[in-house]
C-alpha atoms as a PDB file:
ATOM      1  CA  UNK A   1       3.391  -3.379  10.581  1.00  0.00           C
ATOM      2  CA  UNK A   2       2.082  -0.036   9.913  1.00  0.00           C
ATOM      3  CA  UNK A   3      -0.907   0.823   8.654  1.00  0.00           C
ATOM      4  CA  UNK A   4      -0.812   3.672   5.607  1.00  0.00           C
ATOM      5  CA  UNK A   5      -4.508   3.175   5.076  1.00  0.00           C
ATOM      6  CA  UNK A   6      -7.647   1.540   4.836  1.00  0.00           C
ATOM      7  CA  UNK A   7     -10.812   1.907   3.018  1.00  0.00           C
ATOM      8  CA  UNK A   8     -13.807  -0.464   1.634  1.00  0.00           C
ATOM      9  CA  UNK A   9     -12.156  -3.485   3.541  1.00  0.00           C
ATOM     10  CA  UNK A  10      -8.691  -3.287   2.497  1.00  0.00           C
ATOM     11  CA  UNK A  11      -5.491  -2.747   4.574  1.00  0.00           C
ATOM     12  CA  UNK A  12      -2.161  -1.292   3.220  1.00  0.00           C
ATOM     13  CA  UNK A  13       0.686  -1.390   5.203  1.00  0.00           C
ATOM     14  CA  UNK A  14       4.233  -0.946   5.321  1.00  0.00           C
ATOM     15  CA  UNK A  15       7.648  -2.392   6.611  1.00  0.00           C
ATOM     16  CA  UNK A  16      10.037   0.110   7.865  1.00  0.00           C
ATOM     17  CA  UNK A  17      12.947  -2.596   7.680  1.00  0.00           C
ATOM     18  CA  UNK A  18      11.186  -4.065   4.591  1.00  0.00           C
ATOM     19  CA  UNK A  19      13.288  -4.444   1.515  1.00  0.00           C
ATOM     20  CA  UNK A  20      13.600  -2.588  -2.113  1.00  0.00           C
ATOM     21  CA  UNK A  21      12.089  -1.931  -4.755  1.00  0.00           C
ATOM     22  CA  UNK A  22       9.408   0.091  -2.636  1.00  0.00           C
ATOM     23  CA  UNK A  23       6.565  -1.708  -2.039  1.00  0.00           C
ATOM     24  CA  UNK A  24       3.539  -1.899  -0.021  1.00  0.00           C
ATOM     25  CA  UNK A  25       1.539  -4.748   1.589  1.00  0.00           C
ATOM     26  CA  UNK A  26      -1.672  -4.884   0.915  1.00  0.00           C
ATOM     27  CA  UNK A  27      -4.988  -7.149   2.586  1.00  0.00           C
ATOM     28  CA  UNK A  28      -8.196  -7.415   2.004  1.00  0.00           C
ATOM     29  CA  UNK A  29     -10.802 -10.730   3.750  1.00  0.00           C
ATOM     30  CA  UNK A  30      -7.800 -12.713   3.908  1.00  0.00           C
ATOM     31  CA  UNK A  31      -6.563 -12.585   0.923  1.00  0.00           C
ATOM     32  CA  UNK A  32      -2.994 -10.891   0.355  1.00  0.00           C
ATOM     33  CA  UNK A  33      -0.703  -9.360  -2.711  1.00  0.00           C
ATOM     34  CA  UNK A  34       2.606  -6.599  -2.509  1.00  0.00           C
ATOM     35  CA  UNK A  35       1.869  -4.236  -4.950  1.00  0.00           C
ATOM     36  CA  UNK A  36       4.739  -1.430  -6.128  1.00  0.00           C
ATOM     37  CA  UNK A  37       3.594   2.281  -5.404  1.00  0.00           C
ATOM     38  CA  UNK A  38       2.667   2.683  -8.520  1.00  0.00           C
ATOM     39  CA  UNK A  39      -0.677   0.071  -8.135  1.00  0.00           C
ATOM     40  CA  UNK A  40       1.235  -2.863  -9.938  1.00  0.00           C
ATOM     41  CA  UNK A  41       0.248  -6.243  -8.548  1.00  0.00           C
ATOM     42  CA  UNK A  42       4.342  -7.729  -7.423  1.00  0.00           C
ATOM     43  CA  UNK A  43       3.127 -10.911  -5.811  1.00  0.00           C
ATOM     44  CA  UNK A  44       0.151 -12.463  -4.179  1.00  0.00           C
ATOM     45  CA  UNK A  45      -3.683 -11.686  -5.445  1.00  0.00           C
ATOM     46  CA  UNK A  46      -6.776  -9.826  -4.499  1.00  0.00           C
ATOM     47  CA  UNK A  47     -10.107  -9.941  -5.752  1.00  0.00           C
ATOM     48  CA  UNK A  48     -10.578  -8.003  -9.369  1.00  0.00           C
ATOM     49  CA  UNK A  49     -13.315  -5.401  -7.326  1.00  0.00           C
ATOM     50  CA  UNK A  50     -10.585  -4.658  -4.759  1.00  0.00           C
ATOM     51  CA  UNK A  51      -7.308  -5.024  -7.323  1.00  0.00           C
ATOM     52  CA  UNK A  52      -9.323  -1.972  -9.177  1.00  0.00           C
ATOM     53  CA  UNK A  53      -9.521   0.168  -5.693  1.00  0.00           C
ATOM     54  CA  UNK A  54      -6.069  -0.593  -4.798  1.00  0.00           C
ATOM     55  CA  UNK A  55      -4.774   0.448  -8.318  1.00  0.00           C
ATOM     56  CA  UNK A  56      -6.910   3.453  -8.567  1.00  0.00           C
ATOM     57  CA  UNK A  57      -6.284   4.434  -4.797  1.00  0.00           C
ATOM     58  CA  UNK A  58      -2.299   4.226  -5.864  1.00  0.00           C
ATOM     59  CA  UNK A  59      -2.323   6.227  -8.643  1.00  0.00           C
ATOM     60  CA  UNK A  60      -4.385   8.916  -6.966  1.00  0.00           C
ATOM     61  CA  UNK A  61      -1.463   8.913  -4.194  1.00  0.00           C
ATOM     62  CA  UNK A  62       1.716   8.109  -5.710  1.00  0.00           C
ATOM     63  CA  UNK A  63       3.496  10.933  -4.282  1.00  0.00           C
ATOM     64  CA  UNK A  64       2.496  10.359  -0.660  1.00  0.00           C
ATOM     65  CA  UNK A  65       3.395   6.949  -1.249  1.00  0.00           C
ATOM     66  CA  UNK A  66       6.820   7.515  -2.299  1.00  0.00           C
ATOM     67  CA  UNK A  67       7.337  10.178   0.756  1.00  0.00           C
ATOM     68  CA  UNK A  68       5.697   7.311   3.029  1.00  0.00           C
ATOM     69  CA  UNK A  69       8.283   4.793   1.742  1.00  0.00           C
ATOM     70  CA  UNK A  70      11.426   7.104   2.411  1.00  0.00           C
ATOM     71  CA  UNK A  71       9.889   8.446   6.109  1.00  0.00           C
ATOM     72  CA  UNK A  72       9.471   4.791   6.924  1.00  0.00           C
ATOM     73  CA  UNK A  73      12.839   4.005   5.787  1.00  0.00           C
ATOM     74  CA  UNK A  74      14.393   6.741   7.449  1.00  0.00           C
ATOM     75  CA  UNK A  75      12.835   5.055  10.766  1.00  0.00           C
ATOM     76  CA  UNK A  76       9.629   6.658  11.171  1.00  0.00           C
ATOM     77  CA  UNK A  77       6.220   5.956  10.944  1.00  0.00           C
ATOM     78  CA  UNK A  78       4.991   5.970   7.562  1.00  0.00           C
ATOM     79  CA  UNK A  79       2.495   8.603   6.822  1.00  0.00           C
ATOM     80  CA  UNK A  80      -1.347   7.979   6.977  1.00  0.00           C
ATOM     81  CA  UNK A  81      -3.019   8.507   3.558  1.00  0.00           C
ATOM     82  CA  UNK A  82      -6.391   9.692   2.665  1.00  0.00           C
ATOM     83  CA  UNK A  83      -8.263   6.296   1.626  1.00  0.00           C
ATOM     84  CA  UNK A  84     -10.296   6.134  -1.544  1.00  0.00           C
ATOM     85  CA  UNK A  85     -13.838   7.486  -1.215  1.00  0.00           C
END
């Protein structure tokens, strides 16, 4: 699975065959949650520190997450994203 970005420890990915609504994937020491690309938690659980990055780091890049989700559904690779700094 692709990798969108990463930054203090956490992984986001995406599926490019992966179903709707759009979604991303989203790790951090083992622990795993899907979160919508607007930084809503959809399933799974992170630690509060790194639920707070994700969520900030979503809302900061909302747009490139939407264009991520339709390049990767149009069968590319999604695009990279700046992580949060």
């Amino acid at each position: 699975m692709p990798i969108v970005s990463m930054f203090y420890g956490i992984i986001v990915r995406m599926y490019a065959d992966d179903h709707n609504p759009p979604h991303m994937h989203v790790e951090y020491q083992g622990a795993k949650a899907v979160y919508s690309l607007e930084g809503d938690v959809l399933s799974g659980e992170l630690p509060r520190k790194q639920h707070r990055l994700v969520a900030a780091w979503a809302a900061i890049h909302e747009d490139e997450l939407k264009a991520s989700w339709e390049v990767c559904h149009a069968g590319e690779q999604p695009m990279r994203i700046d992580p949060l700094r």
